[in-house]
Protein backbone atom coordinates (compact mmCIF):
# COMPACT_ATOMS: atom_id res chain seq x y z
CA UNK A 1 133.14 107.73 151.26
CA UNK A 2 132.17 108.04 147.65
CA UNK A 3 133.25 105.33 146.03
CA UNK A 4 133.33 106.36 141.99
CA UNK A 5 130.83 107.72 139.72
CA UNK A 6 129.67 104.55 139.44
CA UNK A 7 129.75 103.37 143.15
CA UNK A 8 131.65 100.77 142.89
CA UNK A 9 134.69 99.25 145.18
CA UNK A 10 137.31 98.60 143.65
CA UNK A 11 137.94 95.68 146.17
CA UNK A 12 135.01 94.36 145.43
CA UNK A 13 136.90 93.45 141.89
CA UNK A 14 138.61 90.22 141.47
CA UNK A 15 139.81 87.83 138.43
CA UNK A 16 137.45 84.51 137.76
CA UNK A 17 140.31 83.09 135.14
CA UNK A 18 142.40 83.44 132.80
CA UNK A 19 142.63 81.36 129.82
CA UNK A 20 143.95 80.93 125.81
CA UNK A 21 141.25 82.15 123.48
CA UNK A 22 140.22 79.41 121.29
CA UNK A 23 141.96 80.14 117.63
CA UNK A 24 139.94 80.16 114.65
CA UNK A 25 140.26 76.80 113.08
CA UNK A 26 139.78 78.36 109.40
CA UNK A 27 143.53 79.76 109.63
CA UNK A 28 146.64 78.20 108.56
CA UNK A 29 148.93 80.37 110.03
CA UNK A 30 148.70 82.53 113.72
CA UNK A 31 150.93 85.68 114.11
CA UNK A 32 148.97 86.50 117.75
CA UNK A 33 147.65 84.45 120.29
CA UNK A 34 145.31 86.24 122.90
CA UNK A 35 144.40 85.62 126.78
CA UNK A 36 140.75 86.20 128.06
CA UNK A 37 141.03 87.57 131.83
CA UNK A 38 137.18 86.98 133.39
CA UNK A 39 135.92 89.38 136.20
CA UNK A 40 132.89 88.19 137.04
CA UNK A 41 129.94 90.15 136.20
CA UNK A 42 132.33 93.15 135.03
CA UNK A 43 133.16 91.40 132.14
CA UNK A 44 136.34 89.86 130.84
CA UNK A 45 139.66 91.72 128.95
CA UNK A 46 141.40 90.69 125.78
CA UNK A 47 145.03 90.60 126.32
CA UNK A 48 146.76 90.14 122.73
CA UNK A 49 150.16 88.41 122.17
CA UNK A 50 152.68 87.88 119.71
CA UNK A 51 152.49 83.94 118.91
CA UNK A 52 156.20 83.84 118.37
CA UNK A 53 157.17 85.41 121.57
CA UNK A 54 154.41 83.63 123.67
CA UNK A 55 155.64 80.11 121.87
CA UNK A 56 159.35 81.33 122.93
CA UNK A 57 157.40 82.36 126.68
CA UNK A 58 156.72 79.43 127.14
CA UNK A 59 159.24 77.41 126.31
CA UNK A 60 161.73 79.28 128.63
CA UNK A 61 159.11 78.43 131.37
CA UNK A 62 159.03 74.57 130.73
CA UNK A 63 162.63 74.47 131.28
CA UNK A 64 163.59 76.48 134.49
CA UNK A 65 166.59 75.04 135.35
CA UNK A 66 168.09 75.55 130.83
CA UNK A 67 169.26 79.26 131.12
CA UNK A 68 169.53 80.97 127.94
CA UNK A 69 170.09 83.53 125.60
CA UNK A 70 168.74 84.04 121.81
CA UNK A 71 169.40 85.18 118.72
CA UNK A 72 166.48 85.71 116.08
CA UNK A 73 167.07 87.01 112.34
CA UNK A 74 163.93 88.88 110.55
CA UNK A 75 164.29 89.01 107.02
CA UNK A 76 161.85 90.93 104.77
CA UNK A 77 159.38 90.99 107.26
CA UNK A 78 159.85 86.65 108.19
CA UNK A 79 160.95 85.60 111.31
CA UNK A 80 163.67 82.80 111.42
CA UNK A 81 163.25 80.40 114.06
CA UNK A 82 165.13 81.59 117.27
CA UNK A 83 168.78 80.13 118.29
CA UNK A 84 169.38 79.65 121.89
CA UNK A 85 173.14 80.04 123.99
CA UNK A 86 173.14 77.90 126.65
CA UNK A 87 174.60 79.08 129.86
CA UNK A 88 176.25 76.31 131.96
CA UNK A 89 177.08 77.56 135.54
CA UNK A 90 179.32 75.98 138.11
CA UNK A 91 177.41 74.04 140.96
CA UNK A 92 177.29 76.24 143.97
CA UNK A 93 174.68 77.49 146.74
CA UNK A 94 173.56 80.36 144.85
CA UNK A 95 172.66 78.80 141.70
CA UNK A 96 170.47 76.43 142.98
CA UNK A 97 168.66 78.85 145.49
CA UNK A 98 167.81 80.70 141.67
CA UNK A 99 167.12 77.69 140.15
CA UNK A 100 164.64 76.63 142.75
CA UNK A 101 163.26 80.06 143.15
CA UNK A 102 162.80 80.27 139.45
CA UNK A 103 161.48 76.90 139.43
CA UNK A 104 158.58 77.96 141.99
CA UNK A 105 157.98 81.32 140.11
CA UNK A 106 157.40 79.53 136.79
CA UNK A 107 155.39 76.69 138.38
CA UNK A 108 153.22 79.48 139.55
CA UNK A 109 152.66 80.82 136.37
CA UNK A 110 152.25 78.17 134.28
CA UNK A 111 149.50 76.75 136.32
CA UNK A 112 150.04 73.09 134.74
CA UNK A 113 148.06 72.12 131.78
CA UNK A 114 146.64 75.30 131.48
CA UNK A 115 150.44 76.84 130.55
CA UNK A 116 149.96 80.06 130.71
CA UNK A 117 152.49 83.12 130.84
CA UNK A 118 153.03 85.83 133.00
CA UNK A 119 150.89 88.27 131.18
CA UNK A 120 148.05 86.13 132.81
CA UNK A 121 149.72 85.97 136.51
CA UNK A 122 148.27 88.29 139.03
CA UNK A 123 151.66 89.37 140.65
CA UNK A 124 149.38 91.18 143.39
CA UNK A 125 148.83 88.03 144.75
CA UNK A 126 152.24 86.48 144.39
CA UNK A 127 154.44 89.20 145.60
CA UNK A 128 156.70 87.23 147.60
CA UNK A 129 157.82 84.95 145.23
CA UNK A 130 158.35 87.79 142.86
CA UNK A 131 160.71 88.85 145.70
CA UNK A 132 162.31 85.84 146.69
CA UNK A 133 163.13 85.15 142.41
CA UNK A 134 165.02 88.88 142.46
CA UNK A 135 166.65 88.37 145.60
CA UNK A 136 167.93 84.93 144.60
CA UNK A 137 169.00 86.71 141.38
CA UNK A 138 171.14 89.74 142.85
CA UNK A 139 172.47 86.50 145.14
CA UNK A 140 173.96 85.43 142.26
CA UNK A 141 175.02 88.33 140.66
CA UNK A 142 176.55 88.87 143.58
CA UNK A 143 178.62 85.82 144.04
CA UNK A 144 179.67 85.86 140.28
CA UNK A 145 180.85 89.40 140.88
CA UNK A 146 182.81 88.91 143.82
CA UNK A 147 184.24 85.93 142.08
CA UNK A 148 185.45 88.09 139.62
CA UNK A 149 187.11 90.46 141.81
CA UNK A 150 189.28 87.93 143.63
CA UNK A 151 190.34 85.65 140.27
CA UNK A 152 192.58 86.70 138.03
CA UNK A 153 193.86 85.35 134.41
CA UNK A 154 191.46 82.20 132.89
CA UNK A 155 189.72 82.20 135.53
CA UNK A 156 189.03 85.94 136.11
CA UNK A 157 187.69 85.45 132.57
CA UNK A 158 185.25 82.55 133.04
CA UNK A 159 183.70 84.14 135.57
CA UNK A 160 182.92 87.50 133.95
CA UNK A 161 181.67 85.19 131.03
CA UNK A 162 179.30 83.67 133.07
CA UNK A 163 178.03 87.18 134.54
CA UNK A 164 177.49 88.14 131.12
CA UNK A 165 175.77 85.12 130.53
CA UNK A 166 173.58 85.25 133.40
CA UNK A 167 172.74 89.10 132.88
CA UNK A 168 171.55 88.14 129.05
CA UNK A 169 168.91 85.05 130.40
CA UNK A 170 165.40 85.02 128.85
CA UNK A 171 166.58 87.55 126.36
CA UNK A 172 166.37 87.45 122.70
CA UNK A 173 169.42 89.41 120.52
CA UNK A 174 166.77 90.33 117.18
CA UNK A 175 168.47 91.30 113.85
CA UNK A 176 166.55 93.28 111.42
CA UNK A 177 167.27 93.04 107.93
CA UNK A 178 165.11 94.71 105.43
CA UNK A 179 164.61 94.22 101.55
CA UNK A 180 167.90 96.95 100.89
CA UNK A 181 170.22 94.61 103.17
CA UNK A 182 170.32 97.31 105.83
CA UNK A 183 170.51 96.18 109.52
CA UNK A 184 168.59 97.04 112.90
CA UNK A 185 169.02 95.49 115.90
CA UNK A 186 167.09 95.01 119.39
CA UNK A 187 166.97 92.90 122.52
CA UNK A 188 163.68 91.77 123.76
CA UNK A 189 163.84 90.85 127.54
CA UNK A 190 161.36 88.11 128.30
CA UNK A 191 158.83 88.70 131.71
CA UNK A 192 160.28 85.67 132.68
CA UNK A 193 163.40 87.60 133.32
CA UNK A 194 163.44 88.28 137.05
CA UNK A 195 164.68 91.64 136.36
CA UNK A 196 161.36 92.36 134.69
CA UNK A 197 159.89 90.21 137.18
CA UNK A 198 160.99 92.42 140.05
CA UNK A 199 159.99 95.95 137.93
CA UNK A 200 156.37 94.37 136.81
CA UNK A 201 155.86 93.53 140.61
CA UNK A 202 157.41 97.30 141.60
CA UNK A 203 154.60 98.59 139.39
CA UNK A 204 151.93 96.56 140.47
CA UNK A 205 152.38 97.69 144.01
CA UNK A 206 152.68 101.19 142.96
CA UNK A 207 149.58 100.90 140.64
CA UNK A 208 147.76 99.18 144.42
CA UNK A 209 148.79 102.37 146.52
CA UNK A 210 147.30 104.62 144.35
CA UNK A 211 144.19 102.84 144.06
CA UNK A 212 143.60 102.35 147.75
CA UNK A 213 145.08 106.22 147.95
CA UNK A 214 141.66 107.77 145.39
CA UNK A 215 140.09 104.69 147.03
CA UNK A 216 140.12 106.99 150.83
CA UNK A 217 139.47 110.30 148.94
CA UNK A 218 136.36 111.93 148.67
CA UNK A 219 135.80 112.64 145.05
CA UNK A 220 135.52 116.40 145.67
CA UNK A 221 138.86 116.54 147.12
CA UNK A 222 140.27 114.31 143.95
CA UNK A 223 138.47 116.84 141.83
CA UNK A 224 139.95 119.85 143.92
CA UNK A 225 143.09 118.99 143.14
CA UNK A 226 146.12 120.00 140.60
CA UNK A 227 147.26 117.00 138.66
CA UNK A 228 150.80 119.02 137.57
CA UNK A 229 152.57 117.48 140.09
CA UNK A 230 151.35 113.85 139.75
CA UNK A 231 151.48 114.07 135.74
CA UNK A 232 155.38 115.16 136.19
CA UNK A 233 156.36 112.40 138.97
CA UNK A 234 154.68 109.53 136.76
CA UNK A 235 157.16 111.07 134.08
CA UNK A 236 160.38 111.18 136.35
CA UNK A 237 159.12 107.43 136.92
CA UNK A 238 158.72 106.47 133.98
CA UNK A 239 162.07 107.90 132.29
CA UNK A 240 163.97 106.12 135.14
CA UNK A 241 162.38 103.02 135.83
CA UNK A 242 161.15 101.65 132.06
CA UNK A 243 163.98 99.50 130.64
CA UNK A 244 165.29 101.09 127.54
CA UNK A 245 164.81 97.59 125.98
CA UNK A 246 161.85 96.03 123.90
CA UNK A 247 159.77 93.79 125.74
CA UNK A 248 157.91 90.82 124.72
């Protein structure tokens, strides 16, 4: 089997660490913060990060059990510090199967002192907690939904308030205002959201079958081949399964 031009397994590749780049002490003020991933003798990667939206990360993943929503004005190019909504849910089955599913997914990620994010979590090898955090999630939605249906007048109401609320978690509502007064507006869905959780881990598994797929192919057969039809599925993907949302 040939393995690559340069000969190498891909299996054979694995992640040392991951860890915060020390900051430059000489600056006062830090727009982007930026994760060093380690591979061994391959080298290491630079993964860059807005400071704001790690900071706001991070917070979100301290707190598992504080669901919430923000709002965050930018004014002539400055930030105003973010506002949270705080979404109080009635006790129940399902919320604390999220809660403690969420609270195991973020434990895994933050890996303690060493709080990191999920840019530096390897979902490949945490797959079925991504699963069980989504599936605890559509639980919910679920129950909240079906609520809905069956209620009717105030209550009817609180209940579709609290799906809305539950929908908009570990998102941030971001109002744009530049120097003529004009406004633009944007929601950033954090990737502690277990709706991006549950795409991220979609793609990684996707991105692991094609591997192991041009991992048992011959690179003559890989070079025989028309890339048309992979070039225009990867398309099709990608207009149906990217959220139409900015991500942090």
């Amino acid at each position: 089997m040939d393995q690559g031009s340069d000969q190498r397994d891909p299996g054979d590749v694995h992640i040392d660490s991951v860890s915060w780049a020390d900051r430059n002490p000489t600056r006062t003020s830090v727009r982007q913060d930026t994760l060093i991933a380690r591979f061994g003798t391959e080298g290491a990667s630079q993964i860059p990060l807005s400071h704001m939206l790690k900071t706001a990360e991070q917070h979100i993943l301290t707190q598992p059990a504080n669901l919430c929503s923000w709002r965050m004005q930018i004014s002539a190019g400055t930030a105003e510090t973010p506002s949270a909504t705080k979404l109080d849910l009635p006790a129940s089955a399902a919320v604390a199967s999220f809660l403690a599913a969420r609270g195991n997914f973020f434990a895994l990620v933050r890996r303690g002192a060493a709080e990191l994010t999920v840019q530096a979590m390897s979902l490949r090898d945490h797959m079925d907690a991504c699963a069980a955090y989504a599936q605890a999630y559509l639980d919910l939605l679920r129950g909240l939904l079906r609520q809905a249906e069956t209620t009717s007048g105030e209550q009817r109401q609180q209940r579709l308030k609290e799906l809305r609320g539950i929908l908009a978690i570990d998102s941030v509502h971001v109002v744009v205002v530049d120097f003529r007064g004009r406004l633009r507006e944007a929601v950033l869905v954090a990737p502690t959201h277990p709706l991006r959780v549950l795409w991220t881990s979609a793609w990684t598994a996707q991105g692991q079958h094609w591997i192991d797929g041009v991992h048992a192919t011959d690179s003559a057969s890989i070079r025989r081949r028309s890339f048309v039809g992979d070039r225009f599925r990867i398309s099709m993907m990608g207009r149906s399964a990217i959220p139409r949302v900015g991500v942090g």
